[in-house]
Protein backbone atom coordinates (compact mmCIF):
# COMPACT_ATOMS: atom_id res chain seq x y z
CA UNK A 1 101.73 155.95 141.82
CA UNK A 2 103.21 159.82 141.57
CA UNK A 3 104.09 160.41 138.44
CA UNK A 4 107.58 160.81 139.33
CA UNK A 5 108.45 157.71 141.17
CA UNK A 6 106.62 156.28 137.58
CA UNK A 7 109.70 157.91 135.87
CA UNK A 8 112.09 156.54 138.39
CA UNK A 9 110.94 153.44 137.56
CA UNK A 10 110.62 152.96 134.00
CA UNK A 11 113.44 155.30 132.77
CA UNK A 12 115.64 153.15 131.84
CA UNK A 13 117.53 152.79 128.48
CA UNK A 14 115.53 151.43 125.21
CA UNK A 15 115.32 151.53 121.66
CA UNK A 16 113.43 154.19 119.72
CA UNK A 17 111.97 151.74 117.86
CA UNK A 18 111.71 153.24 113.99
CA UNK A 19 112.16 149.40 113.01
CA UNK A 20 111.97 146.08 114.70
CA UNK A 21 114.17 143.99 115.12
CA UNK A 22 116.37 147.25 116.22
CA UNK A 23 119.47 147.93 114.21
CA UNK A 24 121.99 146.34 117.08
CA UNK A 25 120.19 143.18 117.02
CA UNK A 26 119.75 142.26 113.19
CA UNK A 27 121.20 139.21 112.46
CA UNK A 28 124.16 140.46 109.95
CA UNK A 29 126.65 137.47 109.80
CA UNK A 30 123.84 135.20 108.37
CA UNK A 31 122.27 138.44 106.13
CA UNK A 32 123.59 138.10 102.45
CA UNK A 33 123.15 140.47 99.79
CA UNK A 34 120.93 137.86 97.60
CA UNK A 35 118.30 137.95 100.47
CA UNK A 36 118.10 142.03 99.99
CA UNK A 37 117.72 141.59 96.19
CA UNK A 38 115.58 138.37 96.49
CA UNK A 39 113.50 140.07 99.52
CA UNK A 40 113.02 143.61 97.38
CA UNK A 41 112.46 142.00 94.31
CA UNK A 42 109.46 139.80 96.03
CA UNK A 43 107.96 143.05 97.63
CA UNK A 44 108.01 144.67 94.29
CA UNK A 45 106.20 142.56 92.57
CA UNK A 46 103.47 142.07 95.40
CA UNK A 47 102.85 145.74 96.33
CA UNK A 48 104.59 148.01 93.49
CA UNK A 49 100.85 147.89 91.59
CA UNK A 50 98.99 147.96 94.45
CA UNK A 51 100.26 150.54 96.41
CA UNK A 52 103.65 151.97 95.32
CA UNK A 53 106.72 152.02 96.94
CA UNK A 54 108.47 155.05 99.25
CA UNK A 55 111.99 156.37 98.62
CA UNK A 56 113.99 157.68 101.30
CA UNK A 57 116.86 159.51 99.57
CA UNK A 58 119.49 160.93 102.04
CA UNK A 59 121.65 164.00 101.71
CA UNK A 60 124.44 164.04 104.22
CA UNK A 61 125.94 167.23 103.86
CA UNK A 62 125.87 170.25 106.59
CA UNK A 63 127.81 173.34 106.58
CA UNK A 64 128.08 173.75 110.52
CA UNK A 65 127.78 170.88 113.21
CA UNK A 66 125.16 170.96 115.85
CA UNK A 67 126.00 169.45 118.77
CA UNK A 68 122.85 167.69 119.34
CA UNK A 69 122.23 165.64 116.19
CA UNK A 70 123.55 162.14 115.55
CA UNK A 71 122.46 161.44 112.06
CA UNK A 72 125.58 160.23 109.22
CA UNK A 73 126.52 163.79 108.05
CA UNK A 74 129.48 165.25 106.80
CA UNK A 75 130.82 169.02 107.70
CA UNK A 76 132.08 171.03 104.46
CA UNK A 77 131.46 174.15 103.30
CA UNK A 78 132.81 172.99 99.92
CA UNK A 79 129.09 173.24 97.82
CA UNK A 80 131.63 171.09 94.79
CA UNK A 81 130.56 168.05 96.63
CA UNK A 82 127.12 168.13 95.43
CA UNK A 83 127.32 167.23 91.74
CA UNK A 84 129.15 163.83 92.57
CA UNK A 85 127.05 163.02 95.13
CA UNK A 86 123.57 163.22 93.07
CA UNK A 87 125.53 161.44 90.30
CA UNK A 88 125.83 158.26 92.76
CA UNK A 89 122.00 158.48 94.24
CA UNK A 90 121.04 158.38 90.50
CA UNK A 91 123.42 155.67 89.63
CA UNK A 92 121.82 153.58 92.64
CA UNK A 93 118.57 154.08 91.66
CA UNK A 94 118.85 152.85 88.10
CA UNK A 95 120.32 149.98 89.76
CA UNK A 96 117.58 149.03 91.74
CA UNK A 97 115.23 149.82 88.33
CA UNK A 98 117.32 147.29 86.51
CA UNK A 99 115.95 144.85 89.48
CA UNK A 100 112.58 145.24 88.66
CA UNK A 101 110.09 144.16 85.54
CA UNK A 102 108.13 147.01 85.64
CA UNK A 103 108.62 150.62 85.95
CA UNK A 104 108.46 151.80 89.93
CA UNK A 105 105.32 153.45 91.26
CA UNK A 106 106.62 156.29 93.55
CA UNK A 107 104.14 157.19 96.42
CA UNK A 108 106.49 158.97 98.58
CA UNK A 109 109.79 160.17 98.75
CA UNK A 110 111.13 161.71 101.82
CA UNK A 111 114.88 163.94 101.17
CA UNK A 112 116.58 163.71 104.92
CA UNK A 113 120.25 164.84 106.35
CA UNK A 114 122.46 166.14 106.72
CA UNK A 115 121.09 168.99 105.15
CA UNK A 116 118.78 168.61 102.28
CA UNK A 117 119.20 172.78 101.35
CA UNK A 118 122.97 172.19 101.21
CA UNK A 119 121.83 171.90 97.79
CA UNK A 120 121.06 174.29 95.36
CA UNK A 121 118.06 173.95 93.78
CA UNK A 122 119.55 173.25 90.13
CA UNK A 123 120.92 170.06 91.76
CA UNK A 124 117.55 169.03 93.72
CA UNK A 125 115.83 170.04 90.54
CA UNK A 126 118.42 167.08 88.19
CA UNK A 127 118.29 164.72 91.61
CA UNK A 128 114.23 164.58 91.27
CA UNK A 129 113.57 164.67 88.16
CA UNK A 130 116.44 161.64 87.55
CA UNK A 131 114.26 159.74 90.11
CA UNK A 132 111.24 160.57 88.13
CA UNK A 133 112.48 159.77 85.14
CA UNK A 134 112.66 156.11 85.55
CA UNK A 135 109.11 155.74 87.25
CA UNK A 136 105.13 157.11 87.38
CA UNK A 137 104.40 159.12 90.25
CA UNK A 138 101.72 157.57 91.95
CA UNK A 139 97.99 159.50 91.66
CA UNK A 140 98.13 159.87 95.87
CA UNK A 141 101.77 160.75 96.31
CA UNK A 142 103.20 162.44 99.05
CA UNK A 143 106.89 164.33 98.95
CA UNK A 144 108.50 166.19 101.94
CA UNK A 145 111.89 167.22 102.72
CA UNK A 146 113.56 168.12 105.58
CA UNK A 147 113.96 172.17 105.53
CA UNK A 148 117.05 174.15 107.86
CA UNK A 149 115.33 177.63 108.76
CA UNK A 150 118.83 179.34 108.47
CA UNK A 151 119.72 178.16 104.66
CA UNK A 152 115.96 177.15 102.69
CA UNK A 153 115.12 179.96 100.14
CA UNK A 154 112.19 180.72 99.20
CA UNK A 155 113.92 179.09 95.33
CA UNK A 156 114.34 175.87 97.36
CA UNK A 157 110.28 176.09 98.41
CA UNK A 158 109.09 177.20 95.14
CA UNK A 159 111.25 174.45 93.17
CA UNK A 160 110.33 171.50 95.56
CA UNK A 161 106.41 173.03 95.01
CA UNK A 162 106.94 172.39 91.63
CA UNK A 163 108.42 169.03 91.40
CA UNK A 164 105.50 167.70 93.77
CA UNK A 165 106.44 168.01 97.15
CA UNK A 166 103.87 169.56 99.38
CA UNK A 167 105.01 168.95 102.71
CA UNK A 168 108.19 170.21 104.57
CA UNK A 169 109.34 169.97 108.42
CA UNK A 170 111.91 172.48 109.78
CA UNK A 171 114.23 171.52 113.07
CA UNK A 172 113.22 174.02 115.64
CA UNK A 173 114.57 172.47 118.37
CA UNK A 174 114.60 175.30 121.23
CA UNK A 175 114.15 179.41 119.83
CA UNK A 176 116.29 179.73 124.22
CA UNK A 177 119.61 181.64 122.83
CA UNK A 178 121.50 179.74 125.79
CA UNK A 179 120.25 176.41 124.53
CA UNK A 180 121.00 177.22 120.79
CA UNK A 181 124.49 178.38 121.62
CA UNK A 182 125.23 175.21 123.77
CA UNK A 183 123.79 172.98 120.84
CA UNK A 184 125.69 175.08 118.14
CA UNK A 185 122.28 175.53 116.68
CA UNK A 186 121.43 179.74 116.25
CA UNK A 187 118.48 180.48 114.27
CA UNK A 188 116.39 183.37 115.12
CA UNK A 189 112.74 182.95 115.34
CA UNK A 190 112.88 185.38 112.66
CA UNK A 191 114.48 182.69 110.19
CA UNK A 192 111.86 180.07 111.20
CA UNK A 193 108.46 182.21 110.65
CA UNK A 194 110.01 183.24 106.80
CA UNK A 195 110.51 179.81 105.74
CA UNK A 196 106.90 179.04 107.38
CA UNK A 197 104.92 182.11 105.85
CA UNK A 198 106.88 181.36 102.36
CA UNK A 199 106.11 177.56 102.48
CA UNK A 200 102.28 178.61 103.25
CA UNK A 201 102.02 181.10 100.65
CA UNK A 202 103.49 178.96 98.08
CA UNK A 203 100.99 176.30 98.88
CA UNK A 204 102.41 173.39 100.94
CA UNK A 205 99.81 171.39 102.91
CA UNK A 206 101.61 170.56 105.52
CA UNK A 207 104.37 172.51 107.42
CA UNK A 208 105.91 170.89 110.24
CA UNK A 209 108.02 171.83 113.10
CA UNK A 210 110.53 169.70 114.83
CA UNK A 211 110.79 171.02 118.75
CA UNK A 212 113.23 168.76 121.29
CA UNK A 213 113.13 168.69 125.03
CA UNK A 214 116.12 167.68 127.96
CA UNK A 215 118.53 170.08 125.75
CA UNK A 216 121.66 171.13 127.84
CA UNK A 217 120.68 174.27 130.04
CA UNK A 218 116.84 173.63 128.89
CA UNK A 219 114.34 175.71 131.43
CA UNK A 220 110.42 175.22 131.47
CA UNK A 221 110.25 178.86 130.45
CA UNK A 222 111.98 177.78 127.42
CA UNK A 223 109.77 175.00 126.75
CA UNK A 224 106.89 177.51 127.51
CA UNK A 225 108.13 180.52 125.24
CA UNK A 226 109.21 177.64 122.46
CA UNK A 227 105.60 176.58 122.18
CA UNK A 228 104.15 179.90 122.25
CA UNK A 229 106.35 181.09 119.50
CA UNK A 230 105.41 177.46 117.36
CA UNK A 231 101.34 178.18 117.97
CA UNK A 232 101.85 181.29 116.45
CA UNK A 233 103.35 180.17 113.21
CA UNK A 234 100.29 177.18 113.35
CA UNK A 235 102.47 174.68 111.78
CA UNK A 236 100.08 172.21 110.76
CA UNK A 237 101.93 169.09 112.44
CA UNK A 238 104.85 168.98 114.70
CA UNK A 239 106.94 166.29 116.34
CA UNK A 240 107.81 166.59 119.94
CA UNK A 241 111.31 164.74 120.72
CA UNK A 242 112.90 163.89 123.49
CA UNK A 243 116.66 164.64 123.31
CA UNK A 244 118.81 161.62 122.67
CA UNK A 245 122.05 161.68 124.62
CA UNK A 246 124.38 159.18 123.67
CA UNK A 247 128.11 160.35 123.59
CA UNK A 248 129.09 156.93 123.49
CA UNK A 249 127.82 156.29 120.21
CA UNK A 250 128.08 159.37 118.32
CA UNK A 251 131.77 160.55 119.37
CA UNK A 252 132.39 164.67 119.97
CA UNK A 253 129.43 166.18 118.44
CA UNK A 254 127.68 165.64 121.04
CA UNK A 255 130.78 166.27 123.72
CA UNK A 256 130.20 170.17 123.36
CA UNK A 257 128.19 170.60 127.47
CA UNK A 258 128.85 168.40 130.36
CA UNK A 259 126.15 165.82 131.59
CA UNK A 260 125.18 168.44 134.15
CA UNK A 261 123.93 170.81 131.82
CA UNK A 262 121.43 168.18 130.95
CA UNK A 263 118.09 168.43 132.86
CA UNK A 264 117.55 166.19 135.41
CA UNK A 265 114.74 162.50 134.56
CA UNK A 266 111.88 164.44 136.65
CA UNK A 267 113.09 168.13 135.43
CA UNK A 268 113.10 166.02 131.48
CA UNK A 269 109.93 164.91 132.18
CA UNK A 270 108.13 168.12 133.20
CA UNK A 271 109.38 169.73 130.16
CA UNK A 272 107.53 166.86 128.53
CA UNK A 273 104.72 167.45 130.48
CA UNK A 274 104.27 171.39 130.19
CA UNK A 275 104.82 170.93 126.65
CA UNK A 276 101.99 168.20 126.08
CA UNK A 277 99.87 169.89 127.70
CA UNK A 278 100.22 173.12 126.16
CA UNK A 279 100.08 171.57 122.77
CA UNK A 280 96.68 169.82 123.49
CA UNK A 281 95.37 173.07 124.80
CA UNK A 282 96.60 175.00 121.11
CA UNK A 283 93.94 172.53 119.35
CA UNK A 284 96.97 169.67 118.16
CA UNK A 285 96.05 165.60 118.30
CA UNK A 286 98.59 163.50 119.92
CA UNK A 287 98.65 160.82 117.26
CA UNK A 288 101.79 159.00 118.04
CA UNK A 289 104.74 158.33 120.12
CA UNK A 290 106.32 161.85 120.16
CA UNK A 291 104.19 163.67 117.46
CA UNK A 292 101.13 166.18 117.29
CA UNK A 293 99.18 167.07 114.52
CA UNK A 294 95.94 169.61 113.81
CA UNK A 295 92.47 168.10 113.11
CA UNK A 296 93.30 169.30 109.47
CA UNK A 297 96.79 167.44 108.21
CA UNK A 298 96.91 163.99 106.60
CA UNK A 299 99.25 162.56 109.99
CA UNK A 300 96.10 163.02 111.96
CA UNK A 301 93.26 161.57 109.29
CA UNK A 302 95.84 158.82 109.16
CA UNK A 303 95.88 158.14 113.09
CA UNK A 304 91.59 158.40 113.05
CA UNK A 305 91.53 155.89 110.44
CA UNK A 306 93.81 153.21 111.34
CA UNK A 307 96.26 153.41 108.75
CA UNK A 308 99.15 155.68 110.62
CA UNK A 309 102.56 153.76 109.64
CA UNK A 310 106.14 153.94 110.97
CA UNK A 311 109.69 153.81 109.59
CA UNK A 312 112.77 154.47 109.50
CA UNK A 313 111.79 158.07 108.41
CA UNK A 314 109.62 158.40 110.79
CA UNK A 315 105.53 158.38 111.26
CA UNK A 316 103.84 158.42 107.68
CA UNK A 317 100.66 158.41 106.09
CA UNK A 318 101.25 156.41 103.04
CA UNK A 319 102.41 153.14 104.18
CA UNK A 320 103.68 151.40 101.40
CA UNK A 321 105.50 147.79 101.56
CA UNK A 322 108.64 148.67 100.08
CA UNK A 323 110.65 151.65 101.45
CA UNK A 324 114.07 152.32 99.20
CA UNK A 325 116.68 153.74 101.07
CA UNK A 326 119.08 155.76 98.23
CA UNK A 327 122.26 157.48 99.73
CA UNK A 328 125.25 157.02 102.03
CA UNK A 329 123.88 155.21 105.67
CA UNK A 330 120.32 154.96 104.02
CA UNK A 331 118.40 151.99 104.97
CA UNK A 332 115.84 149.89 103.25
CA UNK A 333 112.96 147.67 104.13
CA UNK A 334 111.12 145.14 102.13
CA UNK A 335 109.27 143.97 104.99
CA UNK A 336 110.80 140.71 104.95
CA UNK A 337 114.38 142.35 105.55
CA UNK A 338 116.38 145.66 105.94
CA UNK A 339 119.33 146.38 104.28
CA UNK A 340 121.60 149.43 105.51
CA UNK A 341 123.69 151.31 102.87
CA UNK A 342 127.80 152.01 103.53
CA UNK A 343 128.17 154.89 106.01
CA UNK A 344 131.52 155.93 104.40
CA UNK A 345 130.97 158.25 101.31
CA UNK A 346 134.26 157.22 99.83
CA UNK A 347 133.35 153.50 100.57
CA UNK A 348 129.22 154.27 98.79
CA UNK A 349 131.15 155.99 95.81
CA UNK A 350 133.34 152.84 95.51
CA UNK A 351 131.01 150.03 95.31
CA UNK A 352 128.03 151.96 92.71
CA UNK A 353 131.27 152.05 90.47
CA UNK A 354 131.41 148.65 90.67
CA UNK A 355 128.06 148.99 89.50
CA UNK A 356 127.03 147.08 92.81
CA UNK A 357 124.22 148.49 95.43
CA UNK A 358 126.41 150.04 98.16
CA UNK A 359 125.01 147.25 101.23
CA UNK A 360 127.08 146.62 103.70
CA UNK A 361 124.40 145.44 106.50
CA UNK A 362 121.04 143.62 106.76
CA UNK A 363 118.55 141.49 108.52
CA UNK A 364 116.10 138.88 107.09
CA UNK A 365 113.25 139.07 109.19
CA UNK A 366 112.07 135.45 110.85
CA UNK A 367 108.21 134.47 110.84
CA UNK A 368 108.66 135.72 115.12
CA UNK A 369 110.14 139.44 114.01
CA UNK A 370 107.55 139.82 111.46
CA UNK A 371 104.45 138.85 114.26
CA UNK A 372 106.22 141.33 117.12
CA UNK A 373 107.18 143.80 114.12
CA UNK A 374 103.31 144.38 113.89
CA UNK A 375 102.75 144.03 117.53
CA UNK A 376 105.13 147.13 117.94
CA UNK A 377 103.57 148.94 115.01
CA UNK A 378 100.05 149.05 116.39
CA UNK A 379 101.53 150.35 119.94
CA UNK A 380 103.42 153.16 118.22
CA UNK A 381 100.72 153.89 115.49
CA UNK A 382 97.51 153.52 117.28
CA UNK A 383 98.29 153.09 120.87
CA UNK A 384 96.28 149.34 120.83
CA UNK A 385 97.45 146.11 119.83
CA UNK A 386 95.61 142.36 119.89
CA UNK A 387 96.13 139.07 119.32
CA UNK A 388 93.00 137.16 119.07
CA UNK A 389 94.19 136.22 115.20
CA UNK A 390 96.46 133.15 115.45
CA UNK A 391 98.32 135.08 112.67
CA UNK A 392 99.28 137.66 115.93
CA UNK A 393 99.91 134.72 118.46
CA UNK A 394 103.38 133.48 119.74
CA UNK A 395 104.49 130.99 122.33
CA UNK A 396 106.18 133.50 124.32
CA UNK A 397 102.82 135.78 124.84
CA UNK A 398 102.10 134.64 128.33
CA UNK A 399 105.37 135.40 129.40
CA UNK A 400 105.05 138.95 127.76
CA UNK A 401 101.79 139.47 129.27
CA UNK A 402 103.16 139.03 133.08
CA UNK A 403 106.24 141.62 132.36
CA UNK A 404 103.44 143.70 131.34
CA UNK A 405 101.90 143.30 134.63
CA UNK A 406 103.13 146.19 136.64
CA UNK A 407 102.23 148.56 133.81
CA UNK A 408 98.98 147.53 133.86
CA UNK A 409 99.07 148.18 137.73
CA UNK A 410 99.80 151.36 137.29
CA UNK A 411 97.41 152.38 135.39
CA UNK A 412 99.53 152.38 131.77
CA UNK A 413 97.64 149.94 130.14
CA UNK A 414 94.73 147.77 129.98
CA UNK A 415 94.45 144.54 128.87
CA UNK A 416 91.13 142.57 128.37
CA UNK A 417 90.09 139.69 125.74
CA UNK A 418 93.26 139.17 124.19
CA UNK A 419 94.30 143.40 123.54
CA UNK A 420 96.24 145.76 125.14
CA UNK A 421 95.44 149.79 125.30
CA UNK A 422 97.58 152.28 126.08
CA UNK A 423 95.96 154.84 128.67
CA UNK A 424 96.78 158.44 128.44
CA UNK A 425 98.77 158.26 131.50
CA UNK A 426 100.72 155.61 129.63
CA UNK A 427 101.43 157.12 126.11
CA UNK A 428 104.86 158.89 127.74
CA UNK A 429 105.51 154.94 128.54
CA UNK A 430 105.09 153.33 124.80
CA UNK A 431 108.96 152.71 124.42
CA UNK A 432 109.07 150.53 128.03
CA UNK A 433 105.74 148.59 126.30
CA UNK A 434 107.40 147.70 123.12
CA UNK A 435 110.28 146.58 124.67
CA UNK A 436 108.32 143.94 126.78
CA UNK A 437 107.21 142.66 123.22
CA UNK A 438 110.99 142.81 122.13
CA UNK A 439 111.97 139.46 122.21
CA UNK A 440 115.75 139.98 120.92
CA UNK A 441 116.37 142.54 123.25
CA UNK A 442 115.21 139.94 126.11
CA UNK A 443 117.43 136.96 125.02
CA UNK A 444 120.85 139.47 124.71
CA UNK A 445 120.50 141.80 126.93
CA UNK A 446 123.43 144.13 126.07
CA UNK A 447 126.59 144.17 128.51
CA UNK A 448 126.90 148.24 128.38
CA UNK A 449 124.60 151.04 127.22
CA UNK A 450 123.51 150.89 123.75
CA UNK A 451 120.73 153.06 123.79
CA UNK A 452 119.01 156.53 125.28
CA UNK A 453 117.60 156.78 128.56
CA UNK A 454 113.16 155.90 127.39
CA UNK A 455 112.16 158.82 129.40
């Protein structure tokens, strides 16, 4: 089948998939906030020695709004905000210490927005080392933070260096001044190759790029010139997104250009296409559902090796059982269940002074979520999935096996002694494959849009 009438058929709206069950169908009137400490107390204890646990820490605060984003944030220009705001995250996080009987094992933290160089470095430099304070750092740690190209000094670089963090990924998005303007997003190329050069020369590891496609007013000699401008910066890994639009959801930030500035599915899709390909011919991997990385960063030695994880922060190399999710909207997993912090700062503030963790949503997995949970993780991590283990069976896999039937017709996937491959024809297809395994999404099908278009 053209490759067109392929998007015609499958682009349809889905889940993203950085957890599974997806956030609209966890099972919160049954979730109580014993299972979260009972769940995260249990993963502790089996995996803190072993492996070490991941912090995501989240840092809401931006100074302008762009009109494309629809992560919690909150707009201020008031820099006052920051002191309180580190005093809760630390307040949390001796919180969940008192849970444990042992001192935490940090392998990774991750600092995402918002803006995580809203913050002056003084106030990264009391928020880490309060973290660190109350736990070893694990021997193969990895620490990244989320960089804006406009407001990261070369202080912020230096400072993060030398509290441990070695990897950092700048939003990009489009360097097209008509896209930037329509997305309330300027930043000079300029802006983008200092941060890059300084994060080199200080000694990061890895410096990543974010880049976005089916922006409002988005050309293929956008995409083109975007890409041409990224290969010569080298970042070492970069993710490739496609643009979420969902104005339903997140309200008037993303209200600022009319639906016909948007490109069109098969006008989206060849900026996907143009961009792939000129990506694979600049040396990068594709090593996951929207991501690239070169032959020399830890993303892609993860992907070779089998051990390329997923969650809610995104792809990572250091999977570790227990990911703590400190700050306002921040979610957590156990693996057995996912708790969501308060979105409201006022709300967060109020509860940690009630010397309570600031939950307000969750999910406790079933023994069916936790067998499709992996399914979906092996699709998104290494393109391949099986279930010749009775430990990866469930009744409903016949029935998920002739739904997959017209991928595998057309060429998507192939599927032979009890596994499934994704073909490269079907990697742009991953999110239609995992919902086939999604089982909750099947049995309550939602009555109006919940989610972006997959394609």
């Amino acid at each position: 089948m053209h490759k067109t009438s392929l998007i015609q058929k499958y682009n349809v709206p889905g889940p993203r998939y950085t957890s599974y069950p997806t956030v609209p169908y966890w099972d919160t009137e049954s979730f109580l906030y014993e299972d979260w400490l009972k769940t995260c107390q249990q993963s502790f204890a089996e995996s803190n020695l072993s492996e070490g646990i991941s912090l995501y820490i989240h840092l809401p605060f931006c100074e302008s709004l762009c009109t494309f984003c629809g992560c919690n944030k909150r707009i201020t220009k008031q820099h006052t905000v920051e002191e309180p705001y580190i005093d809760a995250v630390l307040k949390e996080w001796e919180l969940y210490c008192n849970l444990f009987d042992q001192k935490p094992i940090i392998k990774e933290i991750h600092l995402g927005g918002g803006t995580p160089t809203f913050f002056t470095t003084a106030n990264l430099t009391r928020l880490i080392q309060g973290i660190l304070n109350l736990a070893y750092i694990h021997p193969k740690h990895e620490f990244s933070f989320e960089g804006h190209p406009n407001n990261t000094t070369k202080e912020h670089l230096q400072t993060l260096y030398d509290l441990g963090f070695r990897r950092v990924s700048f939003g990009v998005q489009d360097y097209s001044p008509t896209v930037q303007q329509a997305i309330h997003r300027i930043q000079p190329f300029l802006n983008v190759a200092k941060v890059t050069f300084w994060a080199k020369e200080i000694g990061y590891t890895s410096v990543g790029h974010d880049l976005i496609f089916g922006l409002p007013f988005q050309t293929l000699e956008n995409i083109s010139d975007t890409i041409e401008k990224t290969k010569s910066l080298n970042p070492d890994r970069l993710a490739f997104y496609s643009y979420a639009h969902v104005p339903w959801i997140k309200g008037n930030g993303q209200r600022g250009f009319n639906d016909k500035d948007l490109p069109k599915d098969h006008e989206k899709r060849q900026l996907y296409e143009i961009g792939k390909k000129m990506l694979l011919d600049k040396d990068y991997h594709e090593i996951g559902m929207d991501h690239f990385a070169l032959d020399n960063d830890s993303l892609y030695h993860s992907f070779k090796n089998g051990t390329l994880h997923r969650n809610f922060m995104g792809y990572s190399s250091a999977k570790t059982q227990l990911m703590i999710g400190l700050g306002v909207s921040s979610i957590s997993d156990s693996w057995y269940s996912f708790a969501q912090n308060e979105k409201s700062i006022e709300k967060y503030y109020e509860l940690l002074n009630q010397n309570q963790l600031p939950i307000y949503r969750g999910h406790l997995l079933t023994p069916e979520d936790l067998i499709i949970r992996k399914h979906i993780l092996n699709l998104m991590c290494q393109f391949h999935t099986s279930w010749n283990e009775p430990a990866m069976q469930i009744p409903e896999m016949n029935e998920i096996l002739a739904q997959l039937h017209e991928m595998e017709k057309d060429e998507l996937i192939i599927i032979n002694n009890q596994q499934l491959t994704v073909t490269e024809k079907g990697k742009p297809f991953v999110r239609n494959l995992c919902m086939a395994f999604d089982l909750r999404l099947k049995r309550n099908q939602p009555e109006s849009q919940l989610f972006s278009m997959t394609i």
